[in-house]
Protein backbone atom coordinates (compact mmCIF):
# COMPACT_ATOMS: atom_id res chain seq x y z
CA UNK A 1 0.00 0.00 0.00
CA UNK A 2 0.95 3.76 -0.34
CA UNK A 3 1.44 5.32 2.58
CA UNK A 4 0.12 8.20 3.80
CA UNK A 5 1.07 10.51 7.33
CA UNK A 6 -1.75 11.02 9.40
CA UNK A 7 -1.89 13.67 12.46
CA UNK A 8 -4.53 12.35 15.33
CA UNK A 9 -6.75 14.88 16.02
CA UNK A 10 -10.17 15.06 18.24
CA UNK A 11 -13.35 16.61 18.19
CA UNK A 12 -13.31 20.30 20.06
CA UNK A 13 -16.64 21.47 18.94
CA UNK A 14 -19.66 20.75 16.93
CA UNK A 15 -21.79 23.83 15.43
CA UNK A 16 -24.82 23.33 13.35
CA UNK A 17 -24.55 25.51 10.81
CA UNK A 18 -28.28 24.82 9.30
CA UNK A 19 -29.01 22.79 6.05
CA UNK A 20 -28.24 19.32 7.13
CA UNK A 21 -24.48 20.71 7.19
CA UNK A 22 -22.31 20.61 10.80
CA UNK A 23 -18.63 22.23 11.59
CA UNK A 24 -16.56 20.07 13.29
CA UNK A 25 -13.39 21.90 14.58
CA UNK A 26 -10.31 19.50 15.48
CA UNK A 27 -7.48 19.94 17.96
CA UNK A 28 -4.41 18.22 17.33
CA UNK A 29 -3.50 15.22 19.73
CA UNK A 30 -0.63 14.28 18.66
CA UNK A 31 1.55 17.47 18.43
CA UNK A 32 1.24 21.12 19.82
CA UNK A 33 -0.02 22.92 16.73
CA UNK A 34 -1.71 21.56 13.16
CA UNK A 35 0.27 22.80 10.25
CA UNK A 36 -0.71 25.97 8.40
CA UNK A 37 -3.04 25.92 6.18
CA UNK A 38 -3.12 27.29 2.19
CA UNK A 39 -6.39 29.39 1.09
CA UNK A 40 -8.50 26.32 -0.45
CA UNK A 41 -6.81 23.28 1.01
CA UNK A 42 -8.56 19.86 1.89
CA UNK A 43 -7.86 17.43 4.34
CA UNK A 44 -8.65 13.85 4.16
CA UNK A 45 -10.54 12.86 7.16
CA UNK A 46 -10.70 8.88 8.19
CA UNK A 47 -14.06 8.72 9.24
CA UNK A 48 -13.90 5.06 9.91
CA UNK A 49 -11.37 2.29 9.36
CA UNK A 50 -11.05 2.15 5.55
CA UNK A 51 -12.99 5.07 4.79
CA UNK A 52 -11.52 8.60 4.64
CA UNK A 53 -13.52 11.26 3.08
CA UNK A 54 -11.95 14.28 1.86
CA UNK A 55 -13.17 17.84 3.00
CA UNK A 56 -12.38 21.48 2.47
CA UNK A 57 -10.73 23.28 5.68
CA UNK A 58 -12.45 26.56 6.61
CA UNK A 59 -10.79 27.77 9.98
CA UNK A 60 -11.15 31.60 10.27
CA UNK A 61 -7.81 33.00 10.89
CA UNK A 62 -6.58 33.43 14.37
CA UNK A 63 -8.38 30.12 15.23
CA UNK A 64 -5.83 27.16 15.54
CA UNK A 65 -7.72 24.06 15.14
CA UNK A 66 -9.33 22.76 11.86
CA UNK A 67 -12.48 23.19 10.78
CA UNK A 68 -14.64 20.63 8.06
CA UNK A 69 -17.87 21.52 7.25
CA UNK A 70 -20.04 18.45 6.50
CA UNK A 71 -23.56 18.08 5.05
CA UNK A 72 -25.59 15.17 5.49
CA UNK A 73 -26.38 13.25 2.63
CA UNK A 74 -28.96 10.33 3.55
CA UNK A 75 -28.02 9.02 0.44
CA UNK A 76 -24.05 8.46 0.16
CA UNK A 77 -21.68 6.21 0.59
CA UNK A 78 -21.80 6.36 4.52
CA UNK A 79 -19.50 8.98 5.47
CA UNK A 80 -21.34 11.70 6.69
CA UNK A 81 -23.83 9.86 8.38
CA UNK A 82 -20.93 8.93 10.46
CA UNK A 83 -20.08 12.14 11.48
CA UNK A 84 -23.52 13.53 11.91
CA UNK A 85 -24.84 10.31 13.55
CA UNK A 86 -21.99 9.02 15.76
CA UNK A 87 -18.79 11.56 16.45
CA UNK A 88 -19.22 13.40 19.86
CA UNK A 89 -16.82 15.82 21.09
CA UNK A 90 -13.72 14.75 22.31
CA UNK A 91 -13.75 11.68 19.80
CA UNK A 92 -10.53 11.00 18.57
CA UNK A 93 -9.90 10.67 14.28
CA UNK A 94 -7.15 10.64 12.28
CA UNK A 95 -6.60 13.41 9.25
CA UNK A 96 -3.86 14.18 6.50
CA UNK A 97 -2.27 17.34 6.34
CA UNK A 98 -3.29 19.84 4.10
CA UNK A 99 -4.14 18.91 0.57
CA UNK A 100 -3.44 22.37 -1.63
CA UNK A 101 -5.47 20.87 -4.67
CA UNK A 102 -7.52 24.01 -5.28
CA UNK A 103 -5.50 26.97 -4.51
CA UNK A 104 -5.81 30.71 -4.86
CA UNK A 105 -3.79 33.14 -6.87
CA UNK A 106 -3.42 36.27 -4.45
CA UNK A 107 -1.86 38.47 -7.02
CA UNK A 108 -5.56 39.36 -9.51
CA UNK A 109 -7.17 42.59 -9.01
CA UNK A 110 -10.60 40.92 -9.45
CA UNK A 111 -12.02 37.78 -7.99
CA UNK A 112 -15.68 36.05 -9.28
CA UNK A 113 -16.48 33.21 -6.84
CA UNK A 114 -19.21 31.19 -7.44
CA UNK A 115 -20.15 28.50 -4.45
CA UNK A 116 -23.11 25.90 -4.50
CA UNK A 117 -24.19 24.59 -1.48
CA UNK A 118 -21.39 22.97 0.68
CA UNK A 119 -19.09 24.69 -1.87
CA UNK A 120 -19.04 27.63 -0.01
CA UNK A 121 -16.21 26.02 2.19
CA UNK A 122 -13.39 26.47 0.18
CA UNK A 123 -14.59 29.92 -0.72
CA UNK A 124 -14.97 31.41 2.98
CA UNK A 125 -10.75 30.11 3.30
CA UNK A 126 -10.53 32.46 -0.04
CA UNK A 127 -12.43 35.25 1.41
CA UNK A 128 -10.71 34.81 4.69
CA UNK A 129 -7.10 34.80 2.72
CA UNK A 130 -8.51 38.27 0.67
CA UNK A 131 -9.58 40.32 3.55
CA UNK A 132 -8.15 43.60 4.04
CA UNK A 133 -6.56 43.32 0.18
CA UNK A 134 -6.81 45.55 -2.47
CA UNK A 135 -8.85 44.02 -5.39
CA UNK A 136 -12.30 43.68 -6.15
CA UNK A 137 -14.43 40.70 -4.94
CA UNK A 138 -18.03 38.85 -6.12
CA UNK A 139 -19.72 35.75 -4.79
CA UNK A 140 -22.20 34.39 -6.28
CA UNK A 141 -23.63 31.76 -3.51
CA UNK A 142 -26.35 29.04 -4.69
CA UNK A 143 -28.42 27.69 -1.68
CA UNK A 144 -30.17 24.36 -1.29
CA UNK A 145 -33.79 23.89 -2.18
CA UNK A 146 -34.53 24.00 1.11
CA UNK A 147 -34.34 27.49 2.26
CA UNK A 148 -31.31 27.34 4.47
CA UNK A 149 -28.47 29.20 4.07
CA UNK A 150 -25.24 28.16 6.07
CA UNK A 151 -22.73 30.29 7.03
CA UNK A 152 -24.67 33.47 6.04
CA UNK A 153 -23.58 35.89 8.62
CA UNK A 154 -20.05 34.69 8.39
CA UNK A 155 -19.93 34.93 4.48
CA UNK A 156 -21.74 38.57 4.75
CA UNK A 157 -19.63 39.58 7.01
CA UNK A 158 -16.68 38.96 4.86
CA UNK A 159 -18.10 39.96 1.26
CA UNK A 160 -21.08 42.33 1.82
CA UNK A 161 -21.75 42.59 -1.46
CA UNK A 162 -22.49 38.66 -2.11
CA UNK A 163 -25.75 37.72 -3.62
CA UNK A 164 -27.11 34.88 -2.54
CA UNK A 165 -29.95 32.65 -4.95
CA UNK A 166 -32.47 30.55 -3.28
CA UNK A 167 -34.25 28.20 -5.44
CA UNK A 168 -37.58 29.04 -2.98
CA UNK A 169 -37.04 32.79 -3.60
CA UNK A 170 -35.83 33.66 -6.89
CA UNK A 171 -36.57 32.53 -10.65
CA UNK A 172 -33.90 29.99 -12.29
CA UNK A 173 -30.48 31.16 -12.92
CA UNK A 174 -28.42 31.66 -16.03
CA UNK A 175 -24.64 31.30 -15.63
CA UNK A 176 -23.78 32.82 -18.66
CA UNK A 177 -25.50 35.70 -17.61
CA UNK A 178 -24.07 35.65 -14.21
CA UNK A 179 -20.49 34.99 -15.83
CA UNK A 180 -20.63 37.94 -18.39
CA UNK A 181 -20.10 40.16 -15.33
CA UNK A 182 -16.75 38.18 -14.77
CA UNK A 183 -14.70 38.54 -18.20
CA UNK A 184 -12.03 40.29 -16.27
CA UNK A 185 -11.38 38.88 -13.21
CA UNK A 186 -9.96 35.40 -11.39
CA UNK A 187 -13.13 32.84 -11.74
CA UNK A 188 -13.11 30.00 -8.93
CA UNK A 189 -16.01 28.00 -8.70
CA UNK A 190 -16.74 25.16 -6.04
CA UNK A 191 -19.63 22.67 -5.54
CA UNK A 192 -21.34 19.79 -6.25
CA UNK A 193 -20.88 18.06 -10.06
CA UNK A 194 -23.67 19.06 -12.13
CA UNK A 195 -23.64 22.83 -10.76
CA UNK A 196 -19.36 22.74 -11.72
CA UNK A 197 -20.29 21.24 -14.83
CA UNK A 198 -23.30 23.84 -15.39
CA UNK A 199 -20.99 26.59 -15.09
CA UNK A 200 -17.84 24.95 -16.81
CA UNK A 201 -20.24 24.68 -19.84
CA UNK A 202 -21.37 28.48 -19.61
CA UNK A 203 -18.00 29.70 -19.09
CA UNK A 204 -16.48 27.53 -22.72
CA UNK A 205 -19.29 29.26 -24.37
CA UNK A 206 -18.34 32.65 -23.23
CA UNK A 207 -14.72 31.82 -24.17
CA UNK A 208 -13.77 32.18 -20.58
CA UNK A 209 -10.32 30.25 -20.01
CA UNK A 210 -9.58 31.56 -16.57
CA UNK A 211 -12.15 29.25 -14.73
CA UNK A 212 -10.71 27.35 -11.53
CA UNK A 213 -13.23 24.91 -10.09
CA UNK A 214 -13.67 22.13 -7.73
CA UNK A 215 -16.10 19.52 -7.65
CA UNK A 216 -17.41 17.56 -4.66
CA UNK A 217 -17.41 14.34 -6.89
CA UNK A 218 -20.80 12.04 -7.15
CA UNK A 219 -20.27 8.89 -8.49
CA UNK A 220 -22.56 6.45 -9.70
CA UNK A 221 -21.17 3.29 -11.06
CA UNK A 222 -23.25 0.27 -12.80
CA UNK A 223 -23.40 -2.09 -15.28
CA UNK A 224 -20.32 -2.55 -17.26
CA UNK A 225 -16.69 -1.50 -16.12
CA UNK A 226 -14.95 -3.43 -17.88
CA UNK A 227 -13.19 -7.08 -18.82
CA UNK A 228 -12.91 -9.23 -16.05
CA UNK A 229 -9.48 -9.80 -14.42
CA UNK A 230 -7.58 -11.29 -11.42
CA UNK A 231 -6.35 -9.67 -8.45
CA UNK A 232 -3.14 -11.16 -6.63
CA UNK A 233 -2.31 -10.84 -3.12
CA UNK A 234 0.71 -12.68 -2.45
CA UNK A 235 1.31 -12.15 1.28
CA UNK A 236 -2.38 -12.97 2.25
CA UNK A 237 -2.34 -15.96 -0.26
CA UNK A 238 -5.25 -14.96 -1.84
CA UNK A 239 -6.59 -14.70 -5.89
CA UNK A 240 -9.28 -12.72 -6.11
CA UNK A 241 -12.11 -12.04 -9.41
CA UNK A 242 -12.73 -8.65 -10.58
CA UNK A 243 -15.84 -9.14 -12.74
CA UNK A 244 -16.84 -7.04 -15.41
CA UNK A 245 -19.72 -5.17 -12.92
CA UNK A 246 -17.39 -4.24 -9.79
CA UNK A 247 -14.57 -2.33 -9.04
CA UNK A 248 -11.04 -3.53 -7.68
CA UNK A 249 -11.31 -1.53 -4.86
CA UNK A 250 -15.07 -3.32 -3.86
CA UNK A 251 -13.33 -6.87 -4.33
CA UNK A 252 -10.31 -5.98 -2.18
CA UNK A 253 -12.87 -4.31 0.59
CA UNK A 254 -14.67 -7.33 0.35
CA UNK A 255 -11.76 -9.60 1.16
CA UNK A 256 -10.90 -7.79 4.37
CA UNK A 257 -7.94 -5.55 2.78
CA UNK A 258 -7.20 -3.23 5.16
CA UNK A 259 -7.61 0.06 2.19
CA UNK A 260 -8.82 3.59 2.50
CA UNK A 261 -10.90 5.24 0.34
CA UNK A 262 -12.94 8.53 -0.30
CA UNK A 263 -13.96 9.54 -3.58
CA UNK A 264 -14.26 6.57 -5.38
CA UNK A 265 -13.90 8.48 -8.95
CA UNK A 266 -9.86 8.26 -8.81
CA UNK A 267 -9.14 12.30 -7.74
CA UNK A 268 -8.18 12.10 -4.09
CA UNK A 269 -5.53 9.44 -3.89
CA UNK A 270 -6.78 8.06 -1.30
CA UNK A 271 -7.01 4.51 -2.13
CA UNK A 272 -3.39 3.93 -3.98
CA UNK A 273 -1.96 0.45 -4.15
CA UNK A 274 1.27 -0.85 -5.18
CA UNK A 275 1.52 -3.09 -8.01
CA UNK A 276 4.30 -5.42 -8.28
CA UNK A 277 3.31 -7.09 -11.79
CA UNK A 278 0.23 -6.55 -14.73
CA UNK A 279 -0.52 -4.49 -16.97
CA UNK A 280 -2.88 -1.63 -15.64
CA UNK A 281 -5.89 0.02 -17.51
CA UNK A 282 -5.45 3.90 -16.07
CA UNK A 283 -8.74 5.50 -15.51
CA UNK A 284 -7.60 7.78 -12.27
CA UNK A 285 -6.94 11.80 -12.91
CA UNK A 286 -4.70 12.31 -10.05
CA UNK A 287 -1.08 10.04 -10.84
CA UNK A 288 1.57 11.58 -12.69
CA UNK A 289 3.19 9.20 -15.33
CA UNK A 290 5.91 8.44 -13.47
CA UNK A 291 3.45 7.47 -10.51
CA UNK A 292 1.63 4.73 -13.24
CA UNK A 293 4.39 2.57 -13.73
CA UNK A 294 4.07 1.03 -10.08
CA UNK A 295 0.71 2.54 -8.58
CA UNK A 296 -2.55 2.40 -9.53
CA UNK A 297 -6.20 3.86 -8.06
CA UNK A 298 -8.29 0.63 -7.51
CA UNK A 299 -11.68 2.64 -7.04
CA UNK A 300 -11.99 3.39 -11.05
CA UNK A 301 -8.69 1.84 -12.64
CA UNK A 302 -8.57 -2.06 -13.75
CA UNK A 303 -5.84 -4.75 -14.90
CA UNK A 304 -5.69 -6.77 -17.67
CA UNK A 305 -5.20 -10.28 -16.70
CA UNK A 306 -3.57 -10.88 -13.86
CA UNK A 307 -2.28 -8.03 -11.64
CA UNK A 308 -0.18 -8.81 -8.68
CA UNK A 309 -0.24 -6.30 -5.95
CA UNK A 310 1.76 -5.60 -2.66
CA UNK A 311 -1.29 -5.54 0.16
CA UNK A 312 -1.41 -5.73 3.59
């Protein structure tokens, strides 16, 4: 397996922030202070043994603990029900340092953000990191269908002028009308997949290259994958079936392989293994070619054959 530093951390506070979505701010356990942390940083978050789940970090400056912001979704893969249904304070977790996957130029002299949902995490670090600059600053936040607005006072606090759309309130949206108002400036866009791909669309048509998004992946996976191959374990013995309808990464799970995972979709590098022989099928977008000659991302990539891997 790859491996991966982890800082111990526990549970400080818990603050319902409205909208099925909670803040839960970490102290560290196993050191004196976390590491800094870049405007628009993630950290992966092992929510349970095997399972990490990758959020943005949101901490207001000033404030040294981490803070995740996590909505409920009675429909995923498990993770947040975790957290909203089980973690108390002073539970104990385990959480990678700061991923800088999505970060900010500070040097533009005009910033369009655009947040949907959730996605307003990574934008309140970019506010935060903005404050007191000179340069001109729009948010454009999308609410959920049901009213709530988290983190409203916070967010007008830091950008007065944000407009906020409410699908109870106002009449559907056009982002290529919204995005016409943004030629100029830095464009950074964060939520969930169809609202990233909604306004990745609007911004190709507009000719808009200077688009920066992040998307909190949903993956759905059925049918067809794939030919079937074989998965070899050589220290546990054991010669596993990939079929054509299932993923490496569900056939290893299923076997007791002691593997994280989070976004399932081959981003996060979460679930990495080391493969000692086969020919792999790449599907992931987060290894660097150098990285594919001896790694692969179980959760979307496949072998051909037989693949032999180094597991635990």
């Amino acid at each position: 397996m790859a491996v991966r530093l982890l800082m111990k951390a526990s549970i400080d506070q818990i603050v319902d922030e409205g909208g099925d979505i909670r803040s839960f701010y970490f102290k560290p356990e196993d050191r004196g202070h976390f590491p800094p942390v870049p405007a628009g940083a993630h950290t992966l978050l092992r929510v349970a043994k095997g399972m990490m789940r990758q959020y943005s970090l949101c901490t207001p400056p000033g404030d040294s603990r981490y803070r995740v912001a996590i909505r409920l979704d009675a429909f995923g893969r498990g993770g947040s029900r975790v957290m909203h249904e089980a973690a108390r304070v002073g539970d104990v977790f385990y959480l990678s340092y700061p991923q800088p996957d999505f970060p900010l130029d500070p040097d533009r002299p005009s910033y369009s953000f655009f947040a949907g949902g959730v996605g307003i995490t990574p934008i309140l670090s970019f506010l935060y990191a903005l404050r007191g600059r000179a340069c001109r600053i729009r948010l454009c936040y999308f609410a959920r269908a049901d009213g709530a607005v988290p983190f409203e006072q916070e967010v007008r606090t830091l950008c007065p002028q944000v407009e906020i759309f409410n699908p109870t309130k106002n009449r559907p949206v056009n982002f290529k009308d919204l995005l016409r108002g943004s030629r100029d400036d830095a464009i950074y866009c964060c939520g969930g997949t169809r609202f990233v791909a909604g306004m990745q669309q609007a911004a190709e048509v507009l000719g808009l290259a200077d688009i920066h998004v992040e998307s909190f992946v949903s993956v759905v996976k059925a049918g067809y994958l794939g030919e079937p191959f074989v998965v070899d374990l050589p220290r546990s013995r054991h010669v596993l079936q990939v079929p054509s309808d299932r993923t490496m990464l569900e056939v290893l799970l299923e076997d007791g392989v002691d593997i994280d995972y989070a976004c399932e979709a081959g981003v996060c590098r979460s679930c990495i293994v080391d493969v000692i022989e086969g020919e792999i099928i790449h599907r992931d977008q987060c290894l660097t070619d150098e990285e594919r000659r001896t790694l692969m991302t179980p959760c979307v990539s496949r072998g051909r054959g037989r693949t032999v891997i180094n597991s635990l």
